[in-house]
C-alpha atoms as a PDB file:
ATOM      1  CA  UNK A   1      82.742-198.936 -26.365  1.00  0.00           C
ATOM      2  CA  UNK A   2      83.780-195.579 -24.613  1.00  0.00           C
ATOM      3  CA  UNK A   3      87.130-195.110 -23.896  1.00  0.00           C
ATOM      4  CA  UNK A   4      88.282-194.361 -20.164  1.00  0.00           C
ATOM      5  CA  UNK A   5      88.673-190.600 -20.481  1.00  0.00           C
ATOM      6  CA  UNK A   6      85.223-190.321 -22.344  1.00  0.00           C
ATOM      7  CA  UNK A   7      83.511-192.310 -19.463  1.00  0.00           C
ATOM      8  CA  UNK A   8      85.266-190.166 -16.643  1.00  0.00           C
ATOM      9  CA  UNK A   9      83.609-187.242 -18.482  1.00  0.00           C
ATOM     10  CA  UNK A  10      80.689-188.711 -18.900  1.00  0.00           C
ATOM     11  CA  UNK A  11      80.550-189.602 -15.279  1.00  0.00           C
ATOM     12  CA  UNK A  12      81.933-186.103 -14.072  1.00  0.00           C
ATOM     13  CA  UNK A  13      79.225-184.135 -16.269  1.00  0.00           C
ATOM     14  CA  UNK A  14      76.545-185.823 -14.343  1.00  0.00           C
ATOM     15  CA  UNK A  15      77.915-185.567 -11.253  1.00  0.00           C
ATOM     16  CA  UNK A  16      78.460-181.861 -11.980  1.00  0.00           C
ATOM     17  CA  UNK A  17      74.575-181.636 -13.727  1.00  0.00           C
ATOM     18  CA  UNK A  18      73.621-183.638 -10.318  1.00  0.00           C
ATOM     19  CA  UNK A  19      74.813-180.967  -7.639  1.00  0.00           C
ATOM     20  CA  UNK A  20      73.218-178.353 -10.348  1.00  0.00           C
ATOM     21  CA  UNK A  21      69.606-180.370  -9.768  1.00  0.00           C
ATOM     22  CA  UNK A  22      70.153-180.470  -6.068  1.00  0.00           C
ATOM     23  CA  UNK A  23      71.023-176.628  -5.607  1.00  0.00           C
ATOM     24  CA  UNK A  24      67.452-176.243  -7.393  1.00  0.00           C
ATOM     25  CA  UNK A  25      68.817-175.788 -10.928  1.00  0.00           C
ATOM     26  CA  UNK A  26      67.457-177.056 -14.603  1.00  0.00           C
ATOM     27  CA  UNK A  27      69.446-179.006 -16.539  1.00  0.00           C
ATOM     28  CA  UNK A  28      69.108-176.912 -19.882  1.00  0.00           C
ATOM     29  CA  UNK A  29      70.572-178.238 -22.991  1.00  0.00           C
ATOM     30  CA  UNK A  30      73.218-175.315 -23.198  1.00  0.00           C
ATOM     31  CA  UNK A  31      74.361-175.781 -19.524  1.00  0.00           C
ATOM     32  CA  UNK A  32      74.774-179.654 -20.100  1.00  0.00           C
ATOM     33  CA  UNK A  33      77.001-178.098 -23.272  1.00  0.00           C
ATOM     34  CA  UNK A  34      78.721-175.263 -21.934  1.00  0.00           C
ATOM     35  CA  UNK A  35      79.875-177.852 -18.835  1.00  0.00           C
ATOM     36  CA  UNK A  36      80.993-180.761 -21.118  1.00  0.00           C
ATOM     37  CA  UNK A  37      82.627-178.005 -23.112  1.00  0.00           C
ATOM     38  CA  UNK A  38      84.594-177.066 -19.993  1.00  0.00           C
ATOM     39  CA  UNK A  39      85.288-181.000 -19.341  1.00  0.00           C
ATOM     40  CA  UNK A  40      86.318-181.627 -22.768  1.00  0.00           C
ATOM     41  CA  UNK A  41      88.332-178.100 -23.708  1.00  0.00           C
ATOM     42  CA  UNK A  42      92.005-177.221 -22.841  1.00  0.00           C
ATOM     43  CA  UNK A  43      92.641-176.290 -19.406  1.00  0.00           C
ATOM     44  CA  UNK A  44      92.431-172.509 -20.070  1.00  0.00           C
ATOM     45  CA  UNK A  45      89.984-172.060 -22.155  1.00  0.00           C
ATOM     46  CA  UNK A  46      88.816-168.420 -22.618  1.00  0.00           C
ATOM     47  CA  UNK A  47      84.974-167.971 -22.786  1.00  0.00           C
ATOM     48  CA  UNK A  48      84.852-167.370 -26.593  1.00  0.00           C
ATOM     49  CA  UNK A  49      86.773-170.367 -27.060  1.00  0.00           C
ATOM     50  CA  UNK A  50      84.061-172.302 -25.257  1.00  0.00           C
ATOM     51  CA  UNK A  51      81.275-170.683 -26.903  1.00  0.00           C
ATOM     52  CA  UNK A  52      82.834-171.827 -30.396  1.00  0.00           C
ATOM     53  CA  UNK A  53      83.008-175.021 -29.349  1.00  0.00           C
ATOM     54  CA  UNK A  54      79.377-175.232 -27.818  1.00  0.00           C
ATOM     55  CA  UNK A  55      78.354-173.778 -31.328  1.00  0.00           C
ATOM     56  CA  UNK A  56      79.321-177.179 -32.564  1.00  0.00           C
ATOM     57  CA  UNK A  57      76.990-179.066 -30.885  1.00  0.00           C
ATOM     58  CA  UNK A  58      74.472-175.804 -30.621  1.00  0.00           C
ATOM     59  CA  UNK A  59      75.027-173.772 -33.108  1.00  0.00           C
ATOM     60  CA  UNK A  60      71.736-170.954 -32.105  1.00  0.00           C
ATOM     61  CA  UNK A  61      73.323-170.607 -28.797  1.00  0.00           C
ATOM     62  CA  UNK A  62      74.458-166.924 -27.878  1.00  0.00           C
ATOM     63  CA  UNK A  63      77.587-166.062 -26.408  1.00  0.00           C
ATOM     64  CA  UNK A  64      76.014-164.306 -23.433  1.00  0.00           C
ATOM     65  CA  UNK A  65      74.035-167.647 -22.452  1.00  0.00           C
ATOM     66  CA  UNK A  66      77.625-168.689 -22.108  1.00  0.00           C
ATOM     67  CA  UNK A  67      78.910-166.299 -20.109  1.00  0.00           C
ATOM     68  CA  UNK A  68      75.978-166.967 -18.158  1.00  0.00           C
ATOM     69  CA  UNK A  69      76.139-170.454 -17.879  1.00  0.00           C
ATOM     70  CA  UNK A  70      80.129-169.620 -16.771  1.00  0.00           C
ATOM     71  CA  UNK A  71      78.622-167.328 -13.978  1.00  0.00           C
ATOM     72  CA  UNK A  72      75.578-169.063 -12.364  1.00  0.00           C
ATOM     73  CA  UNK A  73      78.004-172.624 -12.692  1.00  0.00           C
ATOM     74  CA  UNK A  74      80.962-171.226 -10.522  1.00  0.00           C
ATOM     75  CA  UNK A  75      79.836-172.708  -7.401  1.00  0.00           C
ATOM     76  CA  UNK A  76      78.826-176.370  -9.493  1.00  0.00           C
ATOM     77  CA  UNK A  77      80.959-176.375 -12.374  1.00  0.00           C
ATOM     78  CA  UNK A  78      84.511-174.703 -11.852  1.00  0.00           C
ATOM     79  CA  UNK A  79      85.047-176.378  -8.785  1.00  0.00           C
ATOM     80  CA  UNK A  80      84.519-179.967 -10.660  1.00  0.00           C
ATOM     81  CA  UNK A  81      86.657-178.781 -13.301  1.00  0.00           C
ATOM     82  CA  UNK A  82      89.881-179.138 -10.957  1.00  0.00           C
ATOM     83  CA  UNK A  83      88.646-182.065  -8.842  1.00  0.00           C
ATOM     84  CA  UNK A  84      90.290-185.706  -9.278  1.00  0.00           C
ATOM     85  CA  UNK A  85      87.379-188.106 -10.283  1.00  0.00           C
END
């Protein structure tokens, strides 16, 4: 049974991955990481930090798909980042 916080992730990540899909977006495997990365990580996460953690889950990803994913998701991701759910 998932615990609160997990389910308010789990419910911010697709709401998140859902304005990605209406702005004409894919939902790629490393974007759905890098973002739950961002959800899951400390506050102020640096980009490295993130990528080592992404690595976890995908450990083939590069570190410039995450500064990519961290550029192309400002306008979907950072902004969800600080909002209330």
């Amino acid at each position: 049974m998932p615990t609160t916080a997990s389910a308010s992730t789990g419910e911010r990540l697709e709401r998140i991955l859902s304005a990605l899909r209406a702005g004409g977006g894919r939902v790629t495997s490393s974007r759905r990481a890098v973002v739950r990365a961002l959800l899951e990580g400390p506050q102020h996460a640096t980009a490295d930090e993130l990528g080592s953690h992404v690595r976890t889950v995908l450990p083939d990803i590069d570190q410039s798909t995450v500064y990519r994913v961290l550029t192309c998701g400002s306008s979907w991701a950072f902004s969800a980042r600080s909002s209330p759910m």
